[in-house]
N, C-alpha and C. Protein backbone atom coordinates (compact mmCIF):
# COMPACT_ATOMS: atom_id res chain seq x y z
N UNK A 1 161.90 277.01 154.92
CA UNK A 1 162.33 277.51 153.65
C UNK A 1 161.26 277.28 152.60
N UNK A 2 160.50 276.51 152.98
CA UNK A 2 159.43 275.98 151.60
C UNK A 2 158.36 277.03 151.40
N UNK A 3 158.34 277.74 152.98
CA UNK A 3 157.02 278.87 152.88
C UNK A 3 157.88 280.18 152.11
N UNK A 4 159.06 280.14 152.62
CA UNK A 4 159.66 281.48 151.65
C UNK A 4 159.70 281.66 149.91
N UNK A 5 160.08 280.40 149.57
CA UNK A 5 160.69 280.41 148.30
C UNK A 5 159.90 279.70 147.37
N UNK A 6 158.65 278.83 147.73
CA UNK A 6 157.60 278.29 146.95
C UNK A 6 158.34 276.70 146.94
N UNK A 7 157.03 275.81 146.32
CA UNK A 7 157.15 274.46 145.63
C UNK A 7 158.30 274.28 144.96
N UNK A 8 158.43 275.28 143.89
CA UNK A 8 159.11 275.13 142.60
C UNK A 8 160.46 275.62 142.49
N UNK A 9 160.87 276.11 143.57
CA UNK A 9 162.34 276.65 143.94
C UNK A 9 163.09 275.94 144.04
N UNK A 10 164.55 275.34 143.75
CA UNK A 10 165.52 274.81 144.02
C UNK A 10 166.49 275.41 144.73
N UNK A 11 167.07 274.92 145.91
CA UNK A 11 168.23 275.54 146.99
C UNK A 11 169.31 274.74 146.61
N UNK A 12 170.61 275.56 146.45
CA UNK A 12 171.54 275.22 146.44
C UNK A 12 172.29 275.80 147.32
N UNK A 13 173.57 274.62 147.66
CA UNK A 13 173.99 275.37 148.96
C UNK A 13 175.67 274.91 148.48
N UNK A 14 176.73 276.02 147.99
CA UNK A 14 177.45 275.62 147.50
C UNK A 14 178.78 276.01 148.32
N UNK A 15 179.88 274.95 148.51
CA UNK A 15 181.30 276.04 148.96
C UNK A 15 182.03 276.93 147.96
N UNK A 16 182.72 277.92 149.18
CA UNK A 16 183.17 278.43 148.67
C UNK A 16 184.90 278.30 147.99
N UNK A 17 185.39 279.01 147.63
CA UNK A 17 187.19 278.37 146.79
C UNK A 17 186.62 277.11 146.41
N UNK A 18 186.08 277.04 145.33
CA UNK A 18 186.18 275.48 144.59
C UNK A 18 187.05 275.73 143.47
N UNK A 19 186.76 276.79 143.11
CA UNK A 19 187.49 277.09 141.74
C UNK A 19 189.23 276.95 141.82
N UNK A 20 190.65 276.42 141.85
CA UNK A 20 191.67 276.26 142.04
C UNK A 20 192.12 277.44 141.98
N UNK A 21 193.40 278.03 142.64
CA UNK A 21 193.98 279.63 142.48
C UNK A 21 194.93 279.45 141.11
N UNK A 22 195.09 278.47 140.86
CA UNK A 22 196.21 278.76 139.42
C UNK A 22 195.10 278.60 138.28
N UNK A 23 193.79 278.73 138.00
CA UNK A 23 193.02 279.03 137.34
C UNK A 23 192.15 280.11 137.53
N UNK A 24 193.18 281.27 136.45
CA UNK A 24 192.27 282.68 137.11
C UNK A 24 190.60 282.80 136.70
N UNK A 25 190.19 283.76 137.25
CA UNK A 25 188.58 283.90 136.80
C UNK A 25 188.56 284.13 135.70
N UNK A 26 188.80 285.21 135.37
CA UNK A 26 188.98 285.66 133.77
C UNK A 26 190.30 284.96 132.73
N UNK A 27 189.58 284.35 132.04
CA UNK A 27 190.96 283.98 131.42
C UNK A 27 191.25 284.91 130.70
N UNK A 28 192.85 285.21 130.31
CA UNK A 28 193.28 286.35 129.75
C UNK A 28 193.14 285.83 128.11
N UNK A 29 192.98 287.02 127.47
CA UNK A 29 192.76 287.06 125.52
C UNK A 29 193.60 286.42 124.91
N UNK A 30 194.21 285.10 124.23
CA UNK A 30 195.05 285.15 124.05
C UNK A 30 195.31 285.74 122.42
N UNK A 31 196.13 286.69 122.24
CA UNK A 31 196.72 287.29 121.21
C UNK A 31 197.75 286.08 119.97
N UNK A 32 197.20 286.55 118.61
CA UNK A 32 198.24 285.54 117.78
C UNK A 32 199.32 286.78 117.58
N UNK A 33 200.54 286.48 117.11
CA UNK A 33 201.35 286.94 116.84
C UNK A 33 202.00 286.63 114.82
N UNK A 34 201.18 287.74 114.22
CA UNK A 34 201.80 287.26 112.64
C UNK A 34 202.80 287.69 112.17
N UNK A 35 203.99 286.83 111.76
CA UNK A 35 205.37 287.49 111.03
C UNK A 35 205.81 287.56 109.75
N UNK A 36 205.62 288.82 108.69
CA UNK A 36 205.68 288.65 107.87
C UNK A 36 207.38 288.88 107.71
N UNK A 37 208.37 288.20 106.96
CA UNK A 37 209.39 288.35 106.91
C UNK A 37 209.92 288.04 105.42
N UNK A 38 210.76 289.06 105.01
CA UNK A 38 211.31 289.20 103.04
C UNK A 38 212.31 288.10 103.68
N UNK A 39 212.55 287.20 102.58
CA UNK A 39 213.57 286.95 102.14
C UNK A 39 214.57 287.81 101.35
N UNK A 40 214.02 288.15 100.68
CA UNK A 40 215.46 288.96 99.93
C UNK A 40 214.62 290.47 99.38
N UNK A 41 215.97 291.45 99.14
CA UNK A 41 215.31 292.39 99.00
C UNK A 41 214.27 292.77 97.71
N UNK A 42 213.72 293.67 97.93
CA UNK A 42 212.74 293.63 97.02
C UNK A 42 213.59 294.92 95.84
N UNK A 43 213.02 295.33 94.81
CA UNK A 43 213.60 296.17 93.69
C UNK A 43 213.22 297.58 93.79
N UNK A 44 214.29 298.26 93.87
CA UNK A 44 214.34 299.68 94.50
C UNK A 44 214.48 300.78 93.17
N UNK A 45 214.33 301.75 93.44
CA UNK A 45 215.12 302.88 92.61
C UNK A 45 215.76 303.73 93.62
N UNK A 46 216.46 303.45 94.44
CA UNK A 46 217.33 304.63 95.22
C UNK A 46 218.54 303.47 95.33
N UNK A 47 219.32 303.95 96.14
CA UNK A 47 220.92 303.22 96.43
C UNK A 47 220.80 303.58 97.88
N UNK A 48 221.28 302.43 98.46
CA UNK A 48 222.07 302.42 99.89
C UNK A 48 222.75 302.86 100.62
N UNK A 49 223.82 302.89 99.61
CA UNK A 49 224.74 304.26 99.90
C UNK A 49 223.82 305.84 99.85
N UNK A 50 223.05 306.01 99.72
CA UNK A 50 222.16 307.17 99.53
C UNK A 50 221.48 307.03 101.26
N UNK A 51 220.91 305.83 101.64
CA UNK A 51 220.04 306.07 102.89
C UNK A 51 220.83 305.89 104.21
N UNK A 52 222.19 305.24 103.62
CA UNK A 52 223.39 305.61 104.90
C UNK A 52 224.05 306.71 105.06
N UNK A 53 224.31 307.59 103.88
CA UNK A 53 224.26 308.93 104.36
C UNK A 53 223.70 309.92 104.73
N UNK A 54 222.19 309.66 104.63
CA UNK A 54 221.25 310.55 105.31
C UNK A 54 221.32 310.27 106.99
N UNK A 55 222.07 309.37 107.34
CA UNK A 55 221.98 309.10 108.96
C UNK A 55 222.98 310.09 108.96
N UNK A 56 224.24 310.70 108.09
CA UNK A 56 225.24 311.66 108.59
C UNK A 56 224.26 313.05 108.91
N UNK A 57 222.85 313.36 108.16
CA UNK A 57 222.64 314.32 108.03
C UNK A 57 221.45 314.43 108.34
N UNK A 58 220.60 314.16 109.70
CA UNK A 58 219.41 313.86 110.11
C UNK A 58 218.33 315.05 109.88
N UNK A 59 218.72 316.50 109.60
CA UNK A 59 217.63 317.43 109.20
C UNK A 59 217.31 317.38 107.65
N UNK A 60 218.24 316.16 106.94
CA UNK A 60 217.44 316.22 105.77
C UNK A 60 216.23 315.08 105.70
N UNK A 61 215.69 314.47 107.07
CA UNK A 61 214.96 313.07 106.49
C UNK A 61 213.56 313.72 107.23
N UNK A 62 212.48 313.65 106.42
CA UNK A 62 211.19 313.67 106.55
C UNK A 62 211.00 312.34 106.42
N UNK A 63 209.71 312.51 107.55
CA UNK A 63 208.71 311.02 108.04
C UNK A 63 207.47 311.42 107.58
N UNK A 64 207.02 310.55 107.11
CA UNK A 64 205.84 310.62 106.48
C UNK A 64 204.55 309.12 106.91
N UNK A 65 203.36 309.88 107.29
CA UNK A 65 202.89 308.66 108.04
C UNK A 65 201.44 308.37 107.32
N UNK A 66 200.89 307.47 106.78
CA UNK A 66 199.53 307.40 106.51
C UNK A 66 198.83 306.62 107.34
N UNK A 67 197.41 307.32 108.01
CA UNK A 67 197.03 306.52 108.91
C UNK A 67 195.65 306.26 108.90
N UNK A 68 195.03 305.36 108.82
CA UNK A 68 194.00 304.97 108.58
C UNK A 68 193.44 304.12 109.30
């Protein structure tokens, strides 16, 4: 091996499965999860009674989306 690889080469000779199976290769991304949540409602100009009767009457509600 010394004529193949030179003086200055280091051989390593390693096994294989060292790594444990309940430690995957890739560790997966872990994701945060942020919750923004009202306490109380905020100050409107429409009524309630106004957006529970639009569920009686679903061809009057336009969706409107901004996307950026």
């Amino acid at each position: 091996m010394y004529a193949v690889f030179g003086p200055d080469a280091d051989i390593v000779v390693g096994d294989e499965d060292t790594q444990p199976l309940e430690t995957p290769i890739i560790a997966p991304i872990k994701t945060k999860n942020f919750e923004n949540v009202e306490k109380t409602l905020p100050q409107t100009t429409y009524s309630f009674r106004y957006l529970a009767s639009l569920m009686d009457h679903p061809q009057f509600v336009r969706n409107v989306v901004l996307l950026g």
